[in-house]
PDB file of N, CA and C in Angstrom:
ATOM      1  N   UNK A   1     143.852-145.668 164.197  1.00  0.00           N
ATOM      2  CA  UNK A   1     143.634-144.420 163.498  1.00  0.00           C
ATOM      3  C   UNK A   1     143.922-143.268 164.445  1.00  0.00           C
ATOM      4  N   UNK A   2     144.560-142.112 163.620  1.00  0.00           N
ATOM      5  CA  UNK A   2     144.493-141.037 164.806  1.00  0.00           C
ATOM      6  C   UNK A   2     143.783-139.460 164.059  1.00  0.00           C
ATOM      7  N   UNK A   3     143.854-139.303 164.785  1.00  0.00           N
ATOM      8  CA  UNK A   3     142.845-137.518 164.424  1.00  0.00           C
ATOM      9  C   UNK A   3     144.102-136.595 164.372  1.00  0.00           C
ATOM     10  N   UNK A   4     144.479-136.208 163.310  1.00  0.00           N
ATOM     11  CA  UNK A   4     145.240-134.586 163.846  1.00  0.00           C
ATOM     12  C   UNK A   4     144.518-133.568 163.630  1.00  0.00           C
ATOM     13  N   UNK A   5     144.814-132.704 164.265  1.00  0.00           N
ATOM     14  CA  UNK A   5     144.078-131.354 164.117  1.00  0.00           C
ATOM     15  C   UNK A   5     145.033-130.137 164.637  1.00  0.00           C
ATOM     16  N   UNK A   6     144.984-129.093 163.365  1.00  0.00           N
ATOM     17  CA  UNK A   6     146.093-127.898 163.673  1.00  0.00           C
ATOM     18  C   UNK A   6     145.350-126.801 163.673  1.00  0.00           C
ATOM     19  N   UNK A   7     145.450-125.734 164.338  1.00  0.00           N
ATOM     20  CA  UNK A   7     144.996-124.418 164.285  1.00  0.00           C
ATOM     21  C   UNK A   7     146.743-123.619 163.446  1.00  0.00           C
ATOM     22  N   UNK A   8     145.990-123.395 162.594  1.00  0.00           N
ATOM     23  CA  UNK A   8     147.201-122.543 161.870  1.00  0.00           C
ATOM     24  C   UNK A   8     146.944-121.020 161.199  1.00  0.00           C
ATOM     25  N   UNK A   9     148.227-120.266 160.652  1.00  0.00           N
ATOM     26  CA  UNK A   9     148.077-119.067 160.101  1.00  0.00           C
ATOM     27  C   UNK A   9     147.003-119.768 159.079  1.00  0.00           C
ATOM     28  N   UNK A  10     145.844-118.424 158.187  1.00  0.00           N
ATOM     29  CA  UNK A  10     145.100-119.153 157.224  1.00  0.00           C
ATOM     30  C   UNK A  10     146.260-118.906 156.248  1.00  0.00           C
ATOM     31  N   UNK A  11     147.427-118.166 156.025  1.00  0.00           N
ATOM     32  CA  UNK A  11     148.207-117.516 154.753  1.00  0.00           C
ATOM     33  C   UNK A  11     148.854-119.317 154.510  1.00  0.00           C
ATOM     34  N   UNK A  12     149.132-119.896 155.483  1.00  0.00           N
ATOM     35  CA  UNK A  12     149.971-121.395 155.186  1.00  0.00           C
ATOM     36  C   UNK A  12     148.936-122.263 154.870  1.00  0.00           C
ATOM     37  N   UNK A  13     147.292-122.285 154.954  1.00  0.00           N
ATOM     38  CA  UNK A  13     147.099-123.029 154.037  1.00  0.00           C
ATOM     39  C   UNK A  13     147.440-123.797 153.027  1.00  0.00           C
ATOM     40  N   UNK A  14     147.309-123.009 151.901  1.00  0.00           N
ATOM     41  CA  UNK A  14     147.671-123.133 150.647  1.00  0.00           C
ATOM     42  C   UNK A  14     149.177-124.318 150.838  1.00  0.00           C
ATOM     43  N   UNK A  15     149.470-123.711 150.945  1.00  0.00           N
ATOM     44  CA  UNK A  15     151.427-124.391 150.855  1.00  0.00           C
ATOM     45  C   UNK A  15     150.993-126.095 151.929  1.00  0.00           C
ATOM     46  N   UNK A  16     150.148-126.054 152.708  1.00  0.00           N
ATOM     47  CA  UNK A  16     150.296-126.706 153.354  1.00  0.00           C
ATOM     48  C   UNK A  16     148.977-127.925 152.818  1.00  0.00           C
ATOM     49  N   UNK A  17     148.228-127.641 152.541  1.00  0.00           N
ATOM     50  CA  UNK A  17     147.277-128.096 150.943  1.00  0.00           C
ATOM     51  C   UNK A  17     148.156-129.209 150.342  1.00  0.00           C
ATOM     52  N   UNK A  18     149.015-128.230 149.415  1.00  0.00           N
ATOM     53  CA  UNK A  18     149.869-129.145 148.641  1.00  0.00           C
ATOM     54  C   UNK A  18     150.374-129.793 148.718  1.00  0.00           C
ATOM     55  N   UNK A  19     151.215-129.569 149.983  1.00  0.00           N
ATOM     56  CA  UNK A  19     152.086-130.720 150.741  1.00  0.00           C
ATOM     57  C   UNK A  19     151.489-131.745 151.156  1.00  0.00           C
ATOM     58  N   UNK A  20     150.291-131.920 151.481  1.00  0.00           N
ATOM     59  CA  UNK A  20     149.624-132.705 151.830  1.00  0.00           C
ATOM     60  C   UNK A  20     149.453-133.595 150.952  1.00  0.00           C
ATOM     61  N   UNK A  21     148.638-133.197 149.803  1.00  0.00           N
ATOM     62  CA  UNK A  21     147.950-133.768 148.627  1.00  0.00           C
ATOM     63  C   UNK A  21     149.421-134.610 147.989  1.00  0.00           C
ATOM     64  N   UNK A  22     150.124-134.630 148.493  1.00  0.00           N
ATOM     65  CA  UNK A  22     151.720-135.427 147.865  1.00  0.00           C
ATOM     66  C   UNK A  22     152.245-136.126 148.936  1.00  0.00           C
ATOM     67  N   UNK A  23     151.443-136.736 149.838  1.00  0.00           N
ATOM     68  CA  UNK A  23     151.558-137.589 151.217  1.00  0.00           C
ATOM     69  C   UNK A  23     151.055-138.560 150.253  1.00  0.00           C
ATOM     70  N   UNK A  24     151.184-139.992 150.688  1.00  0.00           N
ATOM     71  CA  UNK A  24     151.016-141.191 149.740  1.00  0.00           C
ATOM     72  C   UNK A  24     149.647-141.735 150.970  1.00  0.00           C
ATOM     73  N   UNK A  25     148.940-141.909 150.297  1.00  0.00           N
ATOM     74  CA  UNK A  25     147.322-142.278 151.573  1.00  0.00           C
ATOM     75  C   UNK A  25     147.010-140.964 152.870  1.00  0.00           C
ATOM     76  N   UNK A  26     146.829-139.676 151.877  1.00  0.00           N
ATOM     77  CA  UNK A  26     146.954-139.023 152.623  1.00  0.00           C
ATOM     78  C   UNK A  26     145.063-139.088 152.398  1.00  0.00           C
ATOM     79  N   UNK A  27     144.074-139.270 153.986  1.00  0.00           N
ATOM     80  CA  UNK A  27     142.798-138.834 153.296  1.00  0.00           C
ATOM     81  C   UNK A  27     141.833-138.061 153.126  1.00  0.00           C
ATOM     82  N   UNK A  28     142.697-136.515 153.138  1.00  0.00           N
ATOM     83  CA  UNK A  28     141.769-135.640 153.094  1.00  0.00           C
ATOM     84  C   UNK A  28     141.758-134.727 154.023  1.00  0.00           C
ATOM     85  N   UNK A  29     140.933-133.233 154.080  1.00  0.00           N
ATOM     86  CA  UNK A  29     140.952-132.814 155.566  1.00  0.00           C
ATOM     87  C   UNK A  29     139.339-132.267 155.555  1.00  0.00           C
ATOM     88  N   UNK A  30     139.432-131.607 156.829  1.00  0.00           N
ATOM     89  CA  UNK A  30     138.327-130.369 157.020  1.00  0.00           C
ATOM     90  C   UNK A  30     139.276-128.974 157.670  1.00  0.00           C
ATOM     91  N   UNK A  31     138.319-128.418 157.014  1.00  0.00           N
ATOM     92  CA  UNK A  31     139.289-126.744 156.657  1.00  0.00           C
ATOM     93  C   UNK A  31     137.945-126.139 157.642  1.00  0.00           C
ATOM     94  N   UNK A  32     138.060-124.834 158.448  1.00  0.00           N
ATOM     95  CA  UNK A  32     137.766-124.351 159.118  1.00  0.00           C
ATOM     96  C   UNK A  32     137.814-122.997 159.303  1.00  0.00           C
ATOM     97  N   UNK A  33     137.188-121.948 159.896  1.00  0.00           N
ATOM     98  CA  UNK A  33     137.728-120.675 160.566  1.00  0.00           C
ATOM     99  C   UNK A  33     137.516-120.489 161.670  1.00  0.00           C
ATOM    100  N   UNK A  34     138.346-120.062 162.196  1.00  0.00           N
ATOM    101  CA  UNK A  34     138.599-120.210 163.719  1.00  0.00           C
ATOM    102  C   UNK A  34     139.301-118.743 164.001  1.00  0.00           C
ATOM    103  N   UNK A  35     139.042-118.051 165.303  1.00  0.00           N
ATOM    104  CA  UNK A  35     140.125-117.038 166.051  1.00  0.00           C
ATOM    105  C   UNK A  35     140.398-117.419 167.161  1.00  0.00           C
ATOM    106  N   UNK A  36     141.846-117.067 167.310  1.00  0.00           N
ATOM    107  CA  UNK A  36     142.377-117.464 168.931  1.00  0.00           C
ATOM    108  C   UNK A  36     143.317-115.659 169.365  1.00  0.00           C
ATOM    109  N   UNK A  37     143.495-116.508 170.657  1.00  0.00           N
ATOM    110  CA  UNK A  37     143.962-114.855 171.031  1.00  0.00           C
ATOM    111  C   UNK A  37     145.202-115.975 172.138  1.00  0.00           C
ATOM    112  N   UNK A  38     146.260-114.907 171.984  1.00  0.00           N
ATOM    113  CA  UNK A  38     147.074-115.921 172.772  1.00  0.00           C
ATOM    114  C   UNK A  38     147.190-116.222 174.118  1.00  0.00           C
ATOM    115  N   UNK A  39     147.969-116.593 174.995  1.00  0.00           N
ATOM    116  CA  UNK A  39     147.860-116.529 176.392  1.00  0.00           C
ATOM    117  C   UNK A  39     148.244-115.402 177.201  1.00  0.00           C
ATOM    118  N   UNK A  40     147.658-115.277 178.255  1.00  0.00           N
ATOM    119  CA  UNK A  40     148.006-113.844 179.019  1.00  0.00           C
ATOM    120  C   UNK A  40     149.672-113.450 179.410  1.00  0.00           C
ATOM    121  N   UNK A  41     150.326-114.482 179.365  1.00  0.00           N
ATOM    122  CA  UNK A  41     152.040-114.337 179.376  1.00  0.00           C
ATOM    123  C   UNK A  41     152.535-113.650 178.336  1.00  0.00           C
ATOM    124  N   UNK A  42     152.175-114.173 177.396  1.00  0.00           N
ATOM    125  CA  UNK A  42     152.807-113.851 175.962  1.00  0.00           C
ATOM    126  C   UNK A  42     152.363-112.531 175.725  1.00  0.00           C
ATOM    127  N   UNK A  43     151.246-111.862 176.217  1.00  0.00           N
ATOM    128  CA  UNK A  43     150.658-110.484 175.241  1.00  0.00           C
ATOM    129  C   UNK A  43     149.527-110.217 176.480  1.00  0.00           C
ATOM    130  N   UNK A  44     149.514-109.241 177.223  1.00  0.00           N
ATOM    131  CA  UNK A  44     148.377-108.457 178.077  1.00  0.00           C
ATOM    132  C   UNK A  44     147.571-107.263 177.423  1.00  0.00           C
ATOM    133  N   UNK A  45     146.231-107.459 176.736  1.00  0.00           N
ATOM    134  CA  UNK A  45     145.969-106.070 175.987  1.00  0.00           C
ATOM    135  C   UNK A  45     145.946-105.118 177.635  1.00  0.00           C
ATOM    136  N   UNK A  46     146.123-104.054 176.989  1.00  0.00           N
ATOM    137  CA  UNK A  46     146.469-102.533 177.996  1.00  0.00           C
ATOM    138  C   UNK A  46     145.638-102.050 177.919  1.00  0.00           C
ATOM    139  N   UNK A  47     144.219-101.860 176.659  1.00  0.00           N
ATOM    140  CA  UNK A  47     142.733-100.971 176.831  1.00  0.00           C
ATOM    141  C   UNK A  47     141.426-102.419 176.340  1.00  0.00           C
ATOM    142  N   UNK A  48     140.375-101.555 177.403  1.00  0.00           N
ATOM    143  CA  UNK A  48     139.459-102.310 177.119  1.00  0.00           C
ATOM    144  C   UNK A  48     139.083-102.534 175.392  1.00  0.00           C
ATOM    145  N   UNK A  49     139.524-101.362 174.522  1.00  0.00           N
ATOM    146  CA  UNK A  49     139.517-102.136 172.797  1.00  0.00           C
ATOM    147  C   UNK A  49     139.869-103.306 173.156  1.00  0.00           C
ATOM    148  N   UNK A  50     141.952-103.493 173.372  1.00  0.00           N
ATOM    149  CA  UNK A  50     142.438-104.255 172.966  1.00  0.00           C
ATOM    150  C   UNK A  50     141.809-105.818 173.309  1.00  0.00           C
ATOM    151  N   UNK A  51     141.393-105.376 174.591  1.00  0.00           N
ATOM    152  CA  UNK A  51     140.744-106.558 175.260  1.00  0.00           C
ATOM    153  C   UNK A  51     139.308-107.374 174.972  1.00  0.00           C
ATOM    154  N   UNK A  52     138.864-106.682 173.706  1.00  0.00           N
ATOM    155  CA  UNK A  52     137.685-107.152 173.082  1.00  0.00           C
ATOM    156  C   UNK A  52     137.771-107.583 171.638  1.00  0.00           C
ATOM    157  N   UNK A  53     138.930-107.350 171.113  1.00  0.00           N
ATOM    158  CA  UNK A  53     139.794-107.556 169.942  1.00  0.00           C
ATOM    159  C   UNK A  53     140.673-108.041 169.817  1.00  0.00           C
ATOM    160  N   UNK A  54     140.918-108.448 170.971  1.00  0.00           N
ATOM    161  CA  UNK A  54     142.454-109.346 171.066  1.00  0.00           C
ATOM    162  C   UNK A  54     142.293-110.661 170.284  1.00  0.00           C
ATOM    163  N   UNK A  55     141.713-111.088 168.925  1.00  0.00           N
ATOM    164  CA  UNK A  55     141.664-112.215 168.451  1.00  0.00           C
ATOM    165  C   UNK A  55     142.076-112.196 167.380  1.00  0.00           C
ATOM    166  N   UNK A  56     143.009-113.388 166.652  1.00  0.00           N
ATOM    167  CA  UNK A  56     143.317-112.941 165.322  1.00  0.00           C
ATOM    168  C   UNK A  56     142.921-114.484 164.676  1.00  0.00           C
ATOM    169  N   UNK A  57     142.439-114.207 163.172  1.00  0.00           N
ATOM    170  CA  UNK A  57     141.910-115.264 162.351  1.00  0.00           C
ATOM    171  C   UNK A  57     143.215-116.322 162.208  1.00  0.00           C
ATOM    172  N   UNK A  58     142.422-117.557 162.500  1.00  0.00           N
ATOM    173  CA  UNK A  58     143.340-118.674 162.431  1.00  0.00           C
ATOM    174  C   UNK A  58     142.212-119.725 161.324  1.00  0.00           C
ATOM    175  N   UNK A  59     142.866-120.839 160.909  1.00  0.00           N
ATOM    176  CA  UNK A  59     142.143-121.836 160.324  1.00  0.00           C
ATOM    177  C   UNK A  59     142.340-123.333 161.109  1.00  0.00           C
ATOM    178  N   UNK A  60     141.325-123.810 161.114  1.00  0.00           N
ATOM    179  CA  UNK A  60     141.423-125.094 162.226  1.00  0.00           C
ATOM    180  C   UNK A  60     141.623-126.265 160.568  1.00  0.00           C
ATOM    181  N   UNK A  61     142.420-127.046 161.239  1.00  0.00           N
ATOM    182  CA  UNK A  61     142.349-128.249 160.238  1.00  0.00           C
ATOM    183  C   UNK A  61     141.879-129.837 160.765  1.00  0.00           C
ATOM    184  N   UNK A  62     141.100-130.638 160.509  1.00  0.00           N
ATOM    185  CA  UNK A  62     141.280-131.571 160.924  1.00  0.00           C
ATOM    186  C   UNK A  62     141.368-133.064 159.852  1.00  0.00           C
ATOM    187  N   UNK A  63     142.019-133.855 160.849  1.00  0.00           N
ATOM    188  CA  UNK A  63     142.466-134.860 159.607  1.00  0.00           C
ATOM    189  C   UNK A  63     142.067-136.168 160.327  1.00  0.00           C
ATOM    190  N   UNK A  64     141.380-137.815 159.664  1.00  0.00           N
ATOM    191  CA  UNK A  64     141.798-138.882 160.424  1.00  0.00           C
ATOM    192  C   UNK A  64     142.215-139.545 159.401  1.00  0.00           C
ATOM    193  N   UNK A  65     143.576-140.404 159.965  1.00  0.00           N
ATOM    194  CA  UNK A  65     144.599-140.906 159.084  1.00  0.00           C
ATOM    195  C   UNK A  65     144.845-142.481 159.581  1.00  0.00           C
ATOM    196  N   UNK A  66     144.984-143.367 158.857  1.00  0.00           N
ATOM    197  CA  UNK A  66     145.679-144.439 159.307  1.00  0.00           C
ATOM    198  C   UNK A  66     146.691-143.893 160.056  1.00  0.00           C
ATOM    199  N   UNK A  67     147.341-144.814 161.285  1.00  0.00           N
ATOM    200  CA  UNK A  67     148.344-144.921 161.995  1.00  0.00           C
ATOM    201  C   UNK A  67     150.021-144.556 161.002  1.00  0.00           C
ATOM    202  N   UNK A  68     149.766-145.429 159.958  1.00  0.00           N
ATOM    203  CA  UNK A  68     151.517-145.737 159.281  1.00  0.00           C
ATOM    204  C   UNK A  68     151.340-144.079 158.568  1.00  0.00           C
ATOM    205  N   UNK A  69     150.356-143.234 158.448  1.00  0.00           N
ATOM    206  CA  UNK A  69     150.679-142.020 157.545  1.00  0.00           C
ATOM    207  C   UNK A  69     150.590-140.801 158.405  1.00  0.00           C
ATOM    208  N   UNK A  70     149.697-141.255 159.652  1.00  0.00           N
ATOM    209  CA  UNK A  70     149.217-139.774 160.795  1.00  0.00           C
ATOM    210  C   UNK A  70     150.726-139.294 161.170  1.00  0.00           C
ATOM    211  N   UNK A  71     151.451-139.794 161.666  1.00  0.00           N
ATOM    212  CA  UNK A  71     153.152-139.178 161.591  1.00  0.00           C
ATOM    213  C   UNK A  71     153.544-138.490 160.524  1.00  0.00           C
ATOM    214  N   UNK A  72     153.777-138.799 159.251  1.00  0.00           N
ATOM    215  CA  UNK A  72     154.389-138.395 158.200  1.00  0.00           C
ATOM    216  C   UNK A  72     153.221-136.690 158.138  1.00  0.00           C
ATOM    217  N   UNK A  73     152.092-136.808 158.064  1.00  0.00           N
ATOM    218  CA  UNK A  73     150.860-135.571 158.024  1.00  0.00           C
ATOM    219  C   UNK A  73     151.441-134.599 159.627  1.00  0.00           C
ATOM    220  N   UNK A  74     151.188-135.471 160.389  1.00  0.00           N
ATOM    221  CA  UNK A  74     151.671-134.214 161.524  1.00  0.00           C
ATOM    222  C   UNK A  74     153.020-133.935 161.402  1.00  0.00           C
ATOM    223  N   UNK A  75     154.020-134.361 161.211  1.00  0.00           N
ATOM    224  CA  UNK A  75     155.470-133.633 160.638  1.00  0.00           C
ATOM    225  C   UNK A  75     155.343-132.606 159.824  1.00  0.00           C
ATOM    226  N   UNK A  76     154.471-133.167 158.927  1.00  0.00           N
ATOM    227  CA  UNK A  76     154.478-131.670 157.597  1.00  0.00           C
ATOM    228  C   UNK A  76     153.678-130.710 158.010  1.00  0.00           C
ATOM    229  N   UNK A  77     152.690-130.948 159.326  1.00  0.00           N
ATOM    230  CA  UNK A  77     151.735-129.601 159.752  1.00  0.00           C
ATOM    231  C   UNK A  77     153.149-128.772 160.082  1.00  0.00           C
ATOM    232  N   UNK A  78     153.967-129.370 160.827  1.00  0.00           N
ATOM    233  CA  UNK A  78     154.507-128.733 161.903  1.00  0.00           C
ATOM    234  C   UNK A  78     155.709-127.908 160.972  1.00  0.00           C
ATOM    235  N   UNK A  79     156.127-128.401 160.190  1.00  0.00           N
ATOM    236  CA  UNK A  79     156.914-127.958 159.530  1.00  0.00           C
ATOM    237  C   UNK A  79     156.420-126.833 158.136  1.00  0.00           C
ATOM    238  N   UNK A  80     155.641-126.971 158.163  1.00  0.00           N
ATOM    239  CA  UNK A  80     155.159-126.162 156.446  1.00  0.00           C
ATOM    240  C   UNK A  80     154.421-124.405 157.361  1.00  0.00           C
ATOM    241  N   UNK A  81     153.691-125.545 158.544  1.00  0.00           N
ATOM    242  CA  UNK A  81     152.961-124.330 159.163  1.00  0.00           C
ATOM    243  C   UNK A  81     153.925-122.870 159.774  1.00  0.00           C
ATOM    244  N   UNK A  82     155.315-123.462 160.423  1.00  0.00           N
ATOM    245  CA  UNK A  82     155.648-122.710 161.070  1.00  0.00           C
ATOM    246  C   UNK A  82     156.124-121.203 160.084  1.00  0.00           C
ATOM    247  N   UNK A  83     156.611-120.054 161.177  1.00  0.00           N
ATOM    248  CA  UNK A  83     157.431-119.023 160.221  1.00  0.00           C
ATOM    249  C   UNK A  83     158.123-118.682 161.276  1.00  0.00           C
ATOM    250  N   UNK A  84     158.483-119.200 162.927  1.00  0.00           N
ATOM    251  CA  UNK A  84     159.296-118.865 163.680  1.00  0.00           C
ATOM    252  C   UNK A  84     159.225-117.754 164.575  1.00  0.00           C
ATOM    253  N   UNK A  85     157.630-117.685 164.451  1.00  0.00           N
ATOM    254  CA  UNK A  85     156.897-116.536 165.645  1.00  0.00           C
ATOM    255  C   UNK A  85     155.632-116.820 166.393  1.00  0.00           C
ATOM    256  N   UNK A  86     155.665-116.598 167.241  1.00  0.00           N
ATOM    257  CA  UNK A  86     154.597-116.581 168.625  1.00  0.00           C
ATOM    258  C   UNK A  86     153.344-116.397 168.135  1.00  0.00           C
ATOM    259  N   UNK A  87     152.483-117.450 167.918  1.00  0.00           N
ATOM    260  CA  UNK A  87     151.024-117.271 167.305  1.00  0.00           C
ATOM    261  C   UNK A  87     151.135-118.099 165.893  1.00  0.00           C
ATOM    262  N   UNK A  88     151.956-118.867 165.902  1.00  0.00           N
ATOM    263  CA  UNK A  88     151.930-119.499 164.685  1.00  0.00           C
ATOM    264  C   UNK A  88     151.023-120.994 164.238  1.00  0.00           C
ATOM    265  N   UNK A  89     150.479-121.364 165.608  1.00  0.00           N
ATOM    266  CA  UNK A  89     149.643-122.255 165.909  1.00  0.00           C
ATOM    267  C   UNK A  89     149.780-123.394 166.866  1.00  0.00           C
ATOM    268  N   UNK A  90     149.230-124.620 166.310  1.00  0.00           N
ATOM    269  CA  UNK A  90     149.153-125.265 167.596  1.00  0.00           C
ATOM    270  C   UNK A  90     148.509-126.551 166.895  1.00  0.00           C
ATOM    271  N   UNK A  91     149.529-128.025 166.758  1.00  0.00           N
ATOM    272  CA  UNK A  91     148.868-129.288 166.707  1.00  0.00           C
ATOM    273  C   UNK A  91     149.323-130.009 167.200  1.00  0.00           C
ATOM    274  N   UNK A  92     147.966-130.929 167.230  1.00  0.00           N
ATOM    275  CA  UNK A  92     148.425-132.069 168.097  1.00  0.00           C
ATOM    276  C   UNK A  92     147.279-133.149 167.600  1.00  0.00           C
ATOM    277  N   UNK A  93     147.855-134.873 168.160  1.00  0.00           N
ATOM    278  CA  UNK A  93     147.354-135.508 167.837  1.00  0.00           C
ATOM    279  C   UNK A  93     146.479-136.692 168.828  1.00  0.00           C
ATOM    280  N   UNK A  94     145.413-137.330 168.423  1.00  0.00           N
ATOM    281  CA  UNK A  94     144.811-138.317 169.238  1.00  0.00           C
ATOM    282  C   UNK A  94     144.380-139.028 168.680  1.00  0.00           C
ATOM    283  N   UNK A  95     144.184-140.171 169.631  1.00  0.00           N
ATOM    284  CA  UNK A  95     143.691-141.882 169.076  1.00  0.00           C
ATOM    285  C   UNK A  95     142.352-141.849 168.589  1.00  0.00           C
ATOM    286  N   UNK A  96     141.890-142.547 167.722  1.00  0.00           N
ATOM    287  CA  UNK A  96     140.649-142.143 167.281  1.00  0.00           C
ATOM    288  C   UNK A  96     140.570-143.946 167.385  1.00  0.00           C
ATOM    289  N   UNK A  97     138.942-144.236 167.951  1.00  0.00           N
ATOM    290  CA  UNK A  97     138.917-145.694 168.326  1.00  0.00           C
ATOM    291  C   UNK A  97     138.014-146.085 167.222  1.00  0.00           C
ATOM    292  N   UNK A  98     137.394-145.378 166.645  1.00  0.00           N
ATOM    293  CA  UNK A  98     136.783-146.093 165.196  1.00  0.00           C
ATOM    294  C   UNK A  98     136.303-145.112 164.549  1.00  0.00           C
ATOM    295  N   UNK A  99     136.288-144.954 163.253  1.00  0.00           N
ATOM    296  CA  UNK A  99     135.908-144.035 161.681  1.00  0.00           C
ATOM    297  C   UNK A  99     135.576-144.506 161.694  1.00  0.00           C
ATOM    298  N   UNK A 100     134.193-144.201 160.471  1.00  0.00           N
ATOM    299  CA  UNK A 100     133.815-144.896 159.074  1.00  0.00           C
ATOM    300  C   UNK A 100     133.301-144.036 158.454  1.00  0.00           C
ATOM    301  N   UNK A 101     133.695-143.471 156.805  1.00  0.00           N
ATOM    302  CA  UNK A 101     133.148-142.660 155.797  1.00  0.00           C
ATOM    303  C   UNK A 101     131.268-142.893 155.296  1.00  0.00           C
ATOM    304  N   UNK A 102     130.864-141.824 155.514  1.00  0.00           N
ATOM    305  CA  UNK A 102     129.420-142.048 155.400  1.00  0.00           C
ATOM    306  C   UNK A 102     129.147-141.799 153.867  1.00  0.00           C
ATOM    307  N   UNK A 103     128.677-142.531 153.527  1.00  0.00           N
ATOM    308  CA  UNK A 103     128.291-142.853 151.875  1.00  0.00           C
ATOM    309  C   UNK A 103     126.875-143.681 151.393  1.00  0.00           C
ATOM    310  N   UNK A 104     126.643-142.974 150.329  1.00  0.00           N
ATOM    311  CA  UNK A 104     125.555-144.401 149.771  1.00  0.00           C
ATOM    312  C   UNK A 104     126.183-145.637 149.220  1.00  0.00           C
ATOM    313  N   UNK A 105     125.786-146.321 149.726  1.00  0.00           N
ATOM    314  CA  UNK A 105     126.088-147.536 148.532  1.00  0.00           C
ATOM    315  C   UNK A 105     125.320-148.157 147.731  1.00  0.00           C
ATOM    316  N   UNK A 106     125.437-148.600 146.777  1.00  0.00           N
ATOM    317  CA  UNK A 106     125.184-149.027 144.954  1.00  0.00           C
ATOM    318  C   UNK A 106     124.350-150.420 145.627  1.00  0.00           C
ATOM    319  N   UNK A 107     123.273-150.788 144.979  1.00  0.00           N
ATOM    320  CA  UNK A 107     122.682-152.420 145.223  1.00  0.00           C
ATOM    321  C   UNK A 107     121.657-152.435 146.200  1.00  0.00           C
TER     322      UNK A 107
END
């Protein structure tokens, strides 16, 4: 099993929702709010505002997937999420050594 998890724009949600929900054993996610601020290369705020505000709303996603589908799910993060600019997010994936869905059971 592996875990993906994306920090993305929240506007690609949606689009990225759907795409999902049309993955064949796709099982589900957790949706999140999250802010990140980027790295000091990319963007230096210049006033102490900027430097206390330098964060912009992102949504964290996380997913655990069988092995044969966690590929096909992180392709479509990467692809649905992007728009081809700096701050567009960030996933990645890891081994997850055991799940199990917490439920009642019947009997």
């Amino acid at each position: 099993m592996k875990e993906i998890t994306a920090v993305i724009r929240p506007a690609k949600l949606g689009a990225l929702r759907d795409a999902l929900r049309g993955i064949e054993g796709f099982p589900g996610m957790t949706v999140s709010k999250a802010e990140g601020c980027s790295a000091p290369t990319r963007h230096v705020p210049h006033t102490i505002k900027e430097e206390l505000t330098d964060f912009t709303p992102k949504t964290r996603i996380e997913i655990v997937a069988p092995d044969d589908v966690a590929e096909v799910i992180y392709e479509a993060i990467v692809h649905i999420a992007q728009t081809g600019h700096i701050g567009d997010g960030l996933v990645w994936m890891t081994e997850i050594q055991r799940a199990s869905f917490i439920h009642k059971t019947t009997g």
